[in-house]
PDB file of N, CA and C in Angstrom:
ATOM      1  N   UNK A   1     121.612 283.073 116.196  1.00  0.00           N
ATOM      2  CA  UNK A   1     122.587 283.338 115.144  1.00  0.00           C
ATOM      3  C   UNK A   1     122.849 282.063 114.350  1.00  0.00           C
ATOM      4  N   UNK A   2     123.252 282.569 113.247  1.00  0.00           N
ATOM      5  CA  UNK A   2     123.196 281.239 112.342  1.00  0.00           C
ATOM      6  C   UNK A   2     124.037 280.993 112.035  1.00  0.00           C
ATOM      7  N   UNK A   3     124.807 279.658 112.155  1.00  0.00           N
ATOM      8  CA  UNK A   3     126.242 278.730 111.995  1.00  0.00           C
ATOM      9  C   UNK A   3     127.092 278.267 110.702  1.00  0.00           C
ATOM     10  N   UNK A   4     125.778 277.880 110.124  1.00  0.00           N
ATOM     11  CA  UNK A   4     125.818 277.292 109.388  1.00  0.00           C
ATOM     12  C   UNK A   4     125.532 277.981 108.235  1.00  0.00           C
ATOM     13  N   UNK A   5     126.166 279.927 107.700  1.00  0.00           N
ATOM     14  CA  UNK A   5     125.561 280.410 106.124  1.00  0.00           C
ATOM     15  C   UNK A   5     125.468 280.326 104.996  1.00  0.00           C
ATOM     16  N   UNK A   6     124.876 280.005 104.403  1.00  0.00           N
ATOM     17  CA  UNK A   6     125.111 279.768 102.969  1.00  0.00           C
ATOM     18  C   UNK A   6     126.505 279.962 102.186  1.00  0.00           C
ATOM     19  N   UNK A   7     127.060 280.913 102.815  1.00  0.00           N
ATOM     20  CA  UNK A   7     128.660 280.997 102.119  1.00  0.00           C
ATOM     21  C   UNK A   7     129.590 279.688 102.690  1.00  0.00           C
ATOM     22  N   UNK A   8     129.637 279.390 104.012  1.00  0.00           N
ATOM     23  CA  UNK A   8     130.087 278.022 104.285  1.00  0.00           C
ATOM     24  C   UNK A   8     130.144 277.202 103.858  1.00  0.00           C
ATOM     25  N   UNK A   9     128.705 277.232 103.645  1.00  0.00           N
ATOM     26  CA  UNK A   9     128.071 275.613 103.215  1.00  0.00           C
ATOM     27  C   UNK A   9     128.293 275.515 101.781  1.00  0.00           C
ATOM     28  N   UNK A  10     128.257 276.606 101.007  1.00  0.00           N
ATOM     29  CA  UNK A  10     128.803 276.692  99.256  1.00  0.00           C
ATOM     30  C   UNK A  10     130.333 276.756  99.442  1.00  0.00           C
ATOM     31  N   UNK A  11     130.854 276.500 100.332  1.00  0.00           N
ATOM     32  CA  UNK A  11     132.248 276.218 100.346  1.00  0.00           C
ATOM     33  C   UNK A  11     132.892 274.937 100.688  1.00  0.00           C
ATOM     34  N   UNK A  12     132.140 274.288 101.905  1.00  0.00           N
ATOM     35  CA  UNK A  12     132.163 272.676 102.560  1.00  0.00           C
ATOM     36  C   UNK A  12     131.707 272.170 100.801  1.00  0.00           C
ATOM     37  N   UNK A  13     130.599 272.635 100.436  1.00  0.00           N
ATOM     38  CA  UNK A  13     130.037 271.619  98.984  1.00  0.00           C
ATOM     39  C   UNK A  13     131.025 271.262  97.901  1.00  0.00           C
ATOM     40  N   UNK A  14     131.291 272.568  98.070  1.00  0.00           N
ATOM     41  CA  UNK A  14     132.858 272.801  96.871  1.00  0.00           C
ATOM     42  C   UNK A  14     133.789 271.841  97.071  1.00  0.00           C
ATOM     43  N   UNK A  15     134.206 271.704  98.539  1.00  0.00           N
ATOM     44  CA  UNK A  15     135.675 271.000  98.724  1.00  0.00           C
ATOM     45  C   UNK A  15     134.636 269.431  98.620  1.00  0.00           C
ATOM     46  N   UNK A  16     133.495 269.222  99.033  1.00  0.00           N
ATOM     47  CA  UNK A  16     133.384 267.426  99.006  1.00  0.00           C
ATOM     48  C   UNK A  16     132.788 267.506  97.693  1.00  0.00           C
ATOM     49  N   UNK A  17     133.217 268.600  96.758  1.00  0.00           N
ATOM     50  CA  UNK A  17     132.452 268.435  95.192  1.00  0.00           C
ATOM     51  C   UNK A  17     130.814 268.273  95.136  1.00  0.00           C
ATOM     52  N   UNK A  18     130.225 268.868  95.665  1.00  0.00           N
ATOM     53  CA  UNK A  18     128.853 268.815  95.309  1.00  0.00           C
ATOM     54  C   UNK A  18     128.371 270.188  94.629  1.00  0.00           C
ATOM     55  N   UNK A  19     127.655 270.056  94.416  1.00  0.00           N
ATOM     56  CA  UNK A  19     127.474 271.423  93.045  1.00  0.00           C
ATOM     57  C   UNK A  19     125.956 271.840  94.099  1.00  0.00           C
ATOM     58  N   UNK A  20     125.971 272.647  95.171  1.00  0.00           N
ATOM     59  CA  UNK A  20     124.976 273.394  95.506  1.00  0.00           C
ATOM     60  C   UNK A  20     124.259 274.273  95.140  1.00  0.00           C
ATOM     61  N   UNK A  21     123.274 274.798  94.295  1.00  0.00           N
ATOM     62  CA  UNK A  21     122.387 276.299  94.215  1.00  0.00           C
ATOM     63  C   UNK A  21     121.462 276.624  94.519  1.00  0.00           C
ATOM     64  N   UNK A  22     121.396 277.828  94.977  1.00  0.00           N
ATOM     65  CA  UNK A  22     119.705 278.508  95.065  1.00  0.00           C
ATOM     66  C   UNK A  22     118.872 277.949  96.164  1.00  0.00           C
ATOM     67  N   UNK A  23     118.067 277.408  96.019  1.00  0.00           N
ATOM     68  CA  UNK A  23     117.251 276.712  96.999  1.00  0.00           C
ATOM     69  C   UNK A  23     117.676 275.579  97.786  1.00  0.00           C
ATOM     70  N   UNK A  24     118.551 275.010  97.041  1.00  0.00           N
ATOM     71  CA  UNK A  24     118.984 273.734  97.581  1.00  0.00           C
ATOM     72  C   UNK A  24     120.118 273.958  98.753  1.00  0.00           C
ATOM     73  N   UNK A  25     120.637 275.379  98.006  1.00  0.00           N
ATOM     74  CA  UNK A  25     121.776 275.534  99.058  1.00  0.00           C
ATOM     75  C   UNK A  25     121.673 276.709 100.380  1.00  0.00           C
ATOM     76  N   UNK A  26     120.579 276.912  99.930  1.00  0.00           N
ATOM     77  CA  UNK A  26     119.591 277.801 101.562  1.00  0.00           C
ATOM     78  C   UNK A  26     119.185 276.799 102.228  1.00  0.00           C
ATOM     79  N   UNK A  27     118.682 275.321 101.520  1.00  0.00           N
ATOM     80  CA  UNK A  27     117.785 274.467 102.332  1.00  0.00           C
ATOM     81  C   UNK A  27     118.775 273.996 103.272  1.00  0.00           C
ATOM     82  N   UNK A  28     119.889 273.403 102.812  1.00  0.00           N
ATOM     83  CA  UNK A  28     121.219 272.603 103.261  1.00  0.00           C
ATOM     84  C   UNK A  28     121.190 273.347 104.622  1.00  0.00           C
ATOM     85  N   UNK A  29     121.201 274.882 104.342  1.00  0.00           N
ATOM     86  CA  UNK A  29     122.479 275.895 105.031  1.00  0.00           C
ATOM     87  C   UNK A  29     121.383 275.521 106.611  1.00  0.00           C
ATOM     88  N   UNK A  30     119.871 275.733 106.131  1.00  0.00           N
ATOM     89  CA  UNK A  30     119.111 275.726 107.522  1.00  0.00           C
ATOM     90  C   UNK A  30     119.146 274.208 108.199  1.00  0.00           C
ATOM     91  N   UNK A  31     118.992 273.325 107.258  1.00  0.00           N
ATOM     92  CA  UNK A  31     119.294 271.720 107.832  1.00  0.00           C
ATOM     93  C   UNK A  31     120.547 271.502 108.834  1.00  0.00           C
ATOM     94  N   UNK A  32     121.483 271.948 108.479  1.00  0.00           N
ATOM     95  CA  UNK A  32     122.750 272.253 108.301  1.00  0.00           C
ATOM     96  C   UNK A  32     122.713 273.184 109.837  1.00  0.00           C
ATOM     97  N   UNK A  33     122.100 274.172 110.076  1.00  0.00           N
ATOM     98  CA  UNK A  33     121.986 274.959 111.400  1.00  0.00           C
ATOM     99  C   UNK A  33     121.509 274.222 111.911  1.00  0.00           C
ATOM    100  N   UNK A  34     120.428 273.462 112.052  1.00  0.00           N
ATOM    101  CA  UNK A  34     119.535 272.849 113.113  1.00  0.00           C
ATOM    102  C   UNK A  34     120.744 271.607 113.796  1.00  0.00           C
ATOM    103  N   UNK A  35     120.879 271.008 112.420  1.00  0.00           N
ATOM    104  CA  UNK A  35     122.078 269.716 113.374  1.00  0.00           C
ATOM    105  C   UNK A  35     122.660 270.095 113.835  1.00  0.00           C
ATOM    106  N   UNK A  36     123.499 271.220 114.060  1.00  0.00           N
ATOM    107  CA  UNK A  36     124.046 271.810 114.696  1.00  0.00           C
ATOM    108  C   UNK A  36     123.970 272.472 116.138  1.00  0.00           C
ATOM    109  N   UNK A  37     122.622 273.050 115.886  1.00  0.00           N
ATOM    110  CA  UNK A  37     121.791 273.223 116.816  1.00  0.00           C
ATOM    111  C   UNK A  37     121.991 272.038 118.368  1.00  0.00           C
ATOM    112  N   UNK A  38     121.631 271.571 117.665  1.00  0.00           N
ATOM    113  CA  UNK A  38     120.945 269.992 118.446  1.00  0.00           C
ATOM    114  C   UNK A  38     122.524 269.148 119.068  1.00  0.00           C
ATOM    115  N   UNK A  39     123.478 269.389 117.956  1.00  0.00           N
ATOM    116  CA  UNK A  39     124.993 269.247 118.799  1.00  0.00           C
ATOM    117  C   UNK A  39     125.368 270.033 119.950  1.00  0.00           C
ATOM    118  N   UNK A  40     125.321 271.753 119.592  1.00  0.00           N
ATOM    119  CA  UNK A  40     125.191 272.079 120.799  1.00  0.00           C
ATOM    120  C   UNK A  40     124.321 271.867 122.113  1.00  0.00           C
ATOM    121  N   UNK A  41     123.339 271.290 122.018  1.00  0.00           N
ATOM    122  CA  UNK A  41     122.455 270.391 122.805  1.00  0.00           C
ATOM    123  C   UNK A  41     122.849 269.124 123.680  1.00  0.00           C
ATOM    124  N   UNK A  42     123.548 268.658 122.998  1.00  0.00           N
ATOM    125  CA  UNK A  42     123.871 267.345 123.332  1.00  0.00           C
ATOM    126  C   UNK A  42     125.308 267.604 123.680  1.00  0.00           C
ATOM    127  N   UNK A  43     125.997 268.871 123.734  1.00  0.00           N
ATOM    128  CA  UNK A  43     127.404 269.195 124.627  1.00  0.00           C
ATOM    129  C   UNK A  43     127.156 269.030 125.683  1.00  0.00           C
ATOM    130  N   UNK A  44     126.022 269.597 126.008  1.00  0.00           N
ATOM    131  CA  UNK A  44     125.421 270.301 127.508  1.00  0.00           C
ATOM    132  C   UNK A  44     124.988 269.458 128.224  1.00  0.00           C
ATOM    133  N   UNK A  45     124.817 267.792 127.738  1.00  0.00           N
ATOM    134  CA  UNK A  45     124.740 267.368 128.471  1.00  0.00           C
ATOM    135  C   UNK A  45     125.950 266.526 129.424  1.00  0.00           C
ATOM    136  N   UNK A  46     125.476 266.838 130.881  1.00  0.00           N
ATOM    137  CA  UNK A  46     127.305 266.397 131.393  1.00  0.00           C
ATOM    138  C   UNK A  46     127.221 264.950 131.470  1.00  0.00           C
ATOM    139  N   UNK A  47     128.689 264.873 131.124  1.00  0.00           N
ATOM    140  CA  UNK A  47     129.012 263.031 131.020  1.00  0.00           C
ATOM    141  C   UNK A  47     130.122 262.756 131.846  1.00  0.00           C
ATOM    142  N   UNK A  48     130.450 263.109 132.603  1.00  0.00           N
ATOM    143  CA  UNK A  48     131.620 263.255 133.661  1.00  0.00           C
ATOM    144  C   UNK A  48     131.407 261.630 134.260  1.00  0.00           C
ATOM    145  N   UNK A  49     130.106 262.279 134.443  1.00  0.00           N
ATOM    146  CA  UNK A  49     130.756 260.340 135.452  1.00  0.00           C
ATOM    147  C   UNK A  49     130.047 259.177 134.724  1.00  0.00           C
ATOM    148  N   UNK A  50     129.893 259.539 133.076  1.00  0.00           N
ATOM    149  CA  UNK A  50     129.295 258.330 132.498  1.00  0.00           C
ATOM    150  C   UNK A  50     130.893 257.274 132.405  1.00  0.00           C
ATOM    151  N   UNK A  51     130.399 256.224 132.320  1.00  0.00           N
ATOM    152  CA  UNK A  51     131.621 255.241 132.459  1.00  0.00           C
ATOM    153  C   UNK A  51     131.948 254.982 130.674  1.00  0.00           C
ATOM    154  N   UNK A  52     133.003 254.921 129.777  1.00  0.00           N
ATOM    155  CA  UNK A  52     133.381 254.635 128.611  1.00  0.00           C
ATOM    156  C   UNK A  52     132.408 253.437 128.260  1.00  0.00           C
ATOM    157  N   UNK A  53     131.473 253.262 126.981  1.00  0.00           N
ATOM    158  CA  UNK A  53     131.216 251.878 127.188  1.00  0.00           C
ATOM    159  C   UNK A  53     131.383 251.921 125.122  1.00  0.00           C
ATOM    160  N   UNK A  54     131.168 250.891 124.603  1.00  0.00           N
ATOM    161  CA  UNK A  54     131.280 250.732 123.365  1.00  0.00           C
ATOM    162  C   UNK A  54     129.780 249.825 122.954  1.00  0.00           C
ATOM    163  N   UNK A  55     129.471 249.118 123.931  1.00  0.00           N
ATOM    164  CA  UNK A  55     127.899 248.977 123.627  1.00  0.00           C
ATOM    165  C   UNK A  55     126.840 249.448 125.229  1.00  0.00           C
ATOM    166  N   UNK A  56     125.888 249.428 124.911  1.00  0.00           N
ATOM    167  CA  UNK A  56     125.008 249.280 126.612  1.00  0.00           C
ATOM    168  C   UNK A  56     124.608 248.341 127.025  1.00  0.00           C
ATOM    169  N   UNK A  57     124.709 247.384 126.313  1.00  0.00           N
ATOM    170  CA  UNK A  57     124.140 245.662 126.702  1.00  0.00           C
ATOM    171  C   UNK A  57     125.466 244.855 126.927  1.00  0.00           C
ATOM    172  N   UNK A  58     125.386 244.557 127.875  1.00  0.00           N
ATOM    173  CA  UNK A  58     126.531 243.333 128.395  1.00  0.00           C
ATOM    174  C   UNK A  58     126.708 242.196 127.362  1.00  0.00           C
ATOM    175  N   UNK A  59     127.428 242.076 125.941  1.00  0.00           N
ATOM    176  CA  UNK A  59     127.714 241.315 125.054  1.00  0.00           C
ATOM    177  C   UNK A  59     128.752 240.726 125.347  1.00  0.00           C
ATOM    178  N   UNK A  60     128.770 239.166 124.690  1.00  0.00           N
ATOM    179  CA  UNK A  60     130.039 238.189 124.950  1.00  0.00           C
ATOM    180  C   UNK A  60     130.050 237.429 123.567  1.00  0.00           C
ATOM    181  N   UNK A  61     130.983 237.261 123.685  1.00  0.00           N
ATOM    182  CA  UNK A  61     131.118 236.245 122.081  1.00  0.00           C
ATOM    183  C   UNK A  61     129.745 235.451 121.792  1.00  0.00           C
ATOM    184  N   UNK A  62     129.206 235.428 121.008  1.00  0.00           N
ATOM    185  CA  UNK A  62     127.911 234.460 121.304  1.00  0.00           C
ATOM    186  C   UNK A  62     128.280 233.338 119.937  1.00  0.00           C
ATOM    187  N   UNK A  63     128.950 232.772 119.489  1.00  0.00           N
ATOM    188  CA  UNK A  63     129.064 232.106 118.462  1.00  0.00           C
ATOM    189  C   UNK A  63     129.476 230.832 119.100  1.00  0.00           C
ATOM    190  N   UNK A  64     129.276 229.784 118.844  1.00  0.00           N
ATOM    191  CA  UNK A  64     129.379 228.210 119.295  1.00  0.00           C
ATOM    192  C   UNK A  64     130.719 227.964 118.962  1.00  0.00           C
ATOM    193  N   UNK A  65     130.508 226.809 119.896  1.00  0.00           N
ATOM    194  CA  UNK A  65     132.298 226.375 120.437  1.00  0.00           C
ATOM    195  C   UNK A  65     132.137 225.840 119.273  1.00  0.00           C
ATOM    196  N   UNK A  66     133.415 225.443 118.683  1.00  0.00           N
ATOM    197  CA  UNK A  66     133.971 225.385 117.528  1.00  0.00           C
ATOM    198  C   UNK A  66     134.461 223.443 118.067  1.00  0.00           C
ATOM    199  N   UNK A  67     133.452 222.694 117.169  1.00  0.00           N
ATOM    200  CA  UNK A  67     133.410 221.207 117.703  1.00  0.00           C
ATOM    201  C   UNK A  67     134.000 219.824 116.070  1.00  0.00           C
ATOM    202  N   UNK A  68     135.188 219.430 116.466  1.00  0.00           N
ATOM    203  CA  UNK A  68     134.855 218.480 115.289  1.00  0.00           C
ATOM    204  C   UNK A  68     133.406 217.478 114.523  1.00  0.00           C
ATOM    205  N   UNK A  69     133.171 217.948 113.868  1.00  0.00           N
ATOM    206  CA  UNK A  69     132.763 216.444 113.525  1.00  0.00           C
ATOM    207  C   UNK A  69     132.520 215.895 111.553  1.00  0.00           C
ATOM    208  N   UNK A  70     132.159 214.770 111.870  1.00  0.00           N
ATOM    209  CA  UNK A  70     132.705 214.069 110.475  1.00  0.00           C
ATOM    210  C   UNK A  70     131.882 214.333 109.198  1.00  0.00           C
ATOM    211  N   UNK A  71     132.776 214.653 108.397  1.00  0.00           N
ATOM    212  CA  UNK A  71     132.201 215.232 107.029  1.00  0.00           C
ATOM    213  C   UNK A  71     131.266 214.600 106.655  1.00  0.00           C
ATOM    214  N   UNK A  72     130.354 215.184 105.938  1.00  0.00           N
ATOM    215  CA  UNK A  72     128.955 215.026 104.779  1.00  0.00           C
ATOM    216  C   UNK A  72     129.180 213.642 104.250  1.00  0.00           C
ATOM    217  N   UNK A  73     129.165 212.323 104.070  1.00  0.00           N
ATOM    218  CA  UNK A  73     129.466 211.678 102.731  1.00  0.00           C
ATOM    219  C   UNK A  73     129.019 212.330 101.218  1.00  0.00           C
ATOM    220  N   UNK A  74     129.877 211.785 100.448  1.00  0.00           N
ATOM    221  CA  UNK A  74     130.464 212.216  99.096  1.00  0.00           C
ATOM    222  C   UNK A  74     128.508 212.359  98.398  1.00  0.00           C
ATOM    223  N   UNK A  75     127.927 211.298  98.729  1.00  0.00           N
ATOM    224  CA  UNK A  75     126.698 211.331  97.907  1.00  0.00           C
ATOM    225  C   UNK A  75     125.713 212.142  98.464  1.00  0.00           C
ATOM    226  N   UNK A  76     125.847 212.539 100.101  1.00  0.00           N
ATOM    227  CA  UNK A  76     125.028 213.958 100.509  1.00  0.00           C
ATOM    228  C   UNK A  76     125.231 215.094 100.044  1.00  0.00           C
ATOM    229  N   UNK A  77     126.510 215.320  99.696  1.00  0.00           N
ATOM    230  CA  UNK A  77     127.144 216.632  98.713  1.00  0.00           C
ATOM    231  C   UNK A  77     126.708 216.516  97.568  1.00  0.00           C
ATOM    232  N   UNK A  78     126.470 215.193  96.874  1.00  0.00           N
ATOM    233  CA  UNK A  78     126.559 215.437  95.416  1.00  0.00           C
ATOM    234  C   UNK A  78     124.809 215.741  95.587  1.00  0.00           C
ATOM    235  N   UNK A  79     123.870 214.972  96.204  1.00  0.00           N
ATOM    236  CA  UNK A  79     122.509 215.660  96.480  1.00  0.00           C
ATOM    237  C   UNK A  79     122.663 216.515  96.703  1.00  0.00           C
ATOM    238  N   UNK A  80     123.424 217.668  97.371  1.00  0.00           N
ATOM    239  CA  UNK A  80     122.785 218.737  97.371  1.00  0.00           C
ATOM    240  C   UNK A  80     123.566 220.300  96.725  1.00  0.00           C
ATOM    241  N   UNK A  81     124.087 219.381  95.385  1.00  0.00           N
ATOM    242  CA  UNK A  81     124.917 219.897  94.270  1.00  0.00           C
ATOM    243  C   UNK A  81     124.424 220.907  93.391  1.00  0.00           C
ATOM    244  N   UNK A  82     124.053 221.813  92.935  1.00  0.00           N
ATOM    245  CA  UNK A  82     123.020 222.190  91.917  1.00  0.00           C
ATOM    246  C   UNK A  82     123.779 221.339  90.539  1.00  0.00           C
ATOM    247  N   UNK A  83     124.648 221.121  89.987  1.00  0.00           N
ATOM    248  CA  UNK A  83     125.497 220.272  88.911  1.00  0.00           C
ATOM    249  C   UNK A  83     126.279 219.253  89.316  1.00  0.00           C
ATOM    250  N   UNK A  84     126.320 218.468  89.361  1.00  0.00           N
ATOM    251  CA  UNK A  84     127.941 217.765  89.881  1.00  0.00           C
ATOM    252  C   UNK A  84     128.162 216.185  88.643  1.00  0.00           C
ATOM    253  N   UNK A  85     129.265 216.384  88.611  1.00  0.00           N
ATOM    254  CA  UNK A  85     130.081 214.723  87.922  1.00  0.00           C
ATOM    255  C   UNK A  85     130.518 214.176  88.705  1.00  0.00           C
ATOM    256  N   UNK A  86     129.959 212.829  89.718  1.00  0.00           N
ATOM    257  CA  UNK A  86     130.618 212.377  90.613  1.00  0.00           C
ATOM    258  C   UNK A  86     132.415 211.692  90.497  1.00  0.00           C
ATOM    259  N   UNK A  87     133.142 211.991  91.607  1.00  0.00           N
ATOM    260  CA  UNK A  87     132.977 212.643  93.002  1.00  0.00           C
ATOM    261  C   UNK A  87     132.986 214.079  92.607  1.00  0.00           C
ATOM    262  N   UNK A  88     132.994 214.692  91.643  1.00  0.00           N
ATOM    263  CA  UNK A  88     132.981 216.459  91.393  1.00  0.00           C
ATOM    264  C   UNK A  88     132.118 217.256  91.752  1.00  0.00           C
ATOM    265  N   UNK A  89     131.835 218.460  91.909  1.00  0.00           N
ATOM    266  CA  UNK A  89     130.728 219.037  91.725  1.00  0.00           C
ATOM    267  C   UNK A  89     131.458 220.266  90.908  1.00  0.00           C
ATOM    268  N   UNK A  90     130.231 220.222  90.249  1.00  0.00           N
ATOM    269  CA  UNK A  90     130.491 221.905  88.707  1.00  0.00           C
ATOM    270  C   UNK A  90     130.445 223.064  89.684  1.00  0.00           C
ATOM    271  N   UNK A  91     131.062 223.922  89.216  1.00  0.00           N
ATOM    272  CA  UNK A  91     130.860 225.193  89.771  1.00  0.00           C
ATOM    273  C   UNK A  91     131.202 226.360  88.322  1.00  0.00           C
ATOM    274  N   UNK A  92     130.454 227.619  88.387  1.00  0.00           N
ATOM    275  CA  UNK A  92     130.585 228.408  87.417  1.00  0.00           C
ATOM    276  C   UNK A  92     132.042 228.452  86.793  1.00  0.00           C
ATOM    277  N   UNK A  93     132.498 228.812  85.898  1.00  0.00           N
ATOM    278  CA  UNK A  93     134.116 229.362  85.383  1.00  0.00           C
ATOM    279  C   UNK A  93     133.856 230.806  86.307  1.00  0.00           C
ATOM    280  N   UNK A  94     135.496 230.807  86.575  1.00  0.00           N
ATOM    281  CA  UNK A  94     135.593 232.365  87.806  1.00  0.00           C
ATOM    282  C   UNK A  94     136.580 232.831  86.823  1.00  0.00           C
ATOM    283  N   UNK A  95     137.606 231.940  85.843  1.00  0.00           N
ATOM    284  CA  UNK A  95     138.874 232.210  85.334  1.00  0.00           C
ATOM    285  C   UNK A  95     138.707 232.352  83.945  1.00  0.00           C
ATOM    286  N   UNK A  96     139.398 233.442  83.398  1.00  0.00           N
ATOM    287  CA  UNK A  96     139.309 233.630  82.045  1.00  0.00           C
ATOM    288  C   UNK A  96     140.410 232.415  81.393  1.00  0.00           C
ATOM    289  N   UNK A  97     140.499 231.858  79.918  1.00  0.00           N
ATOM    290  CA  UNK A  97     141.736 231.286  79.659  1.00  0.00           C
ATOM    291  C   UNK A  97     142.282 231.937  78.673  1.00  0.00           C
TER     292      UNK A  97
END
């Protein structure tokens, strides 16, 4: 039996505004059954004693300790400036005046 009929699915289209017809909206309606399909599929499978997880790989912060150390000098920045007026460096206008 089919879940997903064309009158549904020209109704779901309606409310998220999509303009469905004819072929397109028979094609939907069977696409539209199968995922469905395949949900009921994947009910059935039991998860009772799966444990909650949010990934499957044992992840930990992986980003580096967060370490002082001493700034660039003024003339390594200005090398690697695409413009600069020393000590400045240009940067595009962001601000209208």
């Amino acid at each position: 039996m089919s879940n997903a009929t064309p009158d549904i699915v020209k109704h779901v289209a309606l409310l998220a505004r999509l303009r469905l017809e004819g072929e397109a909206l028979a094609k939907t309606a069977a696409q539209l059954d199968e995922i469905l399909e395949y949900v009921k599929k994947l009910q059935a499978v039991p998860t009772d004693q799966v444990e909650p997880t949010s990934h499957v790989l044992p992840l930990s912060n992986v980003l580096r300790k967060d370490q002082p150390q001493p700034p660039l000098p003024n003339e390594a920045v200005m090398r690697l400036a695409p413009a600069s007026q020393p000590p400045f460096v240009n940067v595009p206008k962001v601000l209208e005046t």
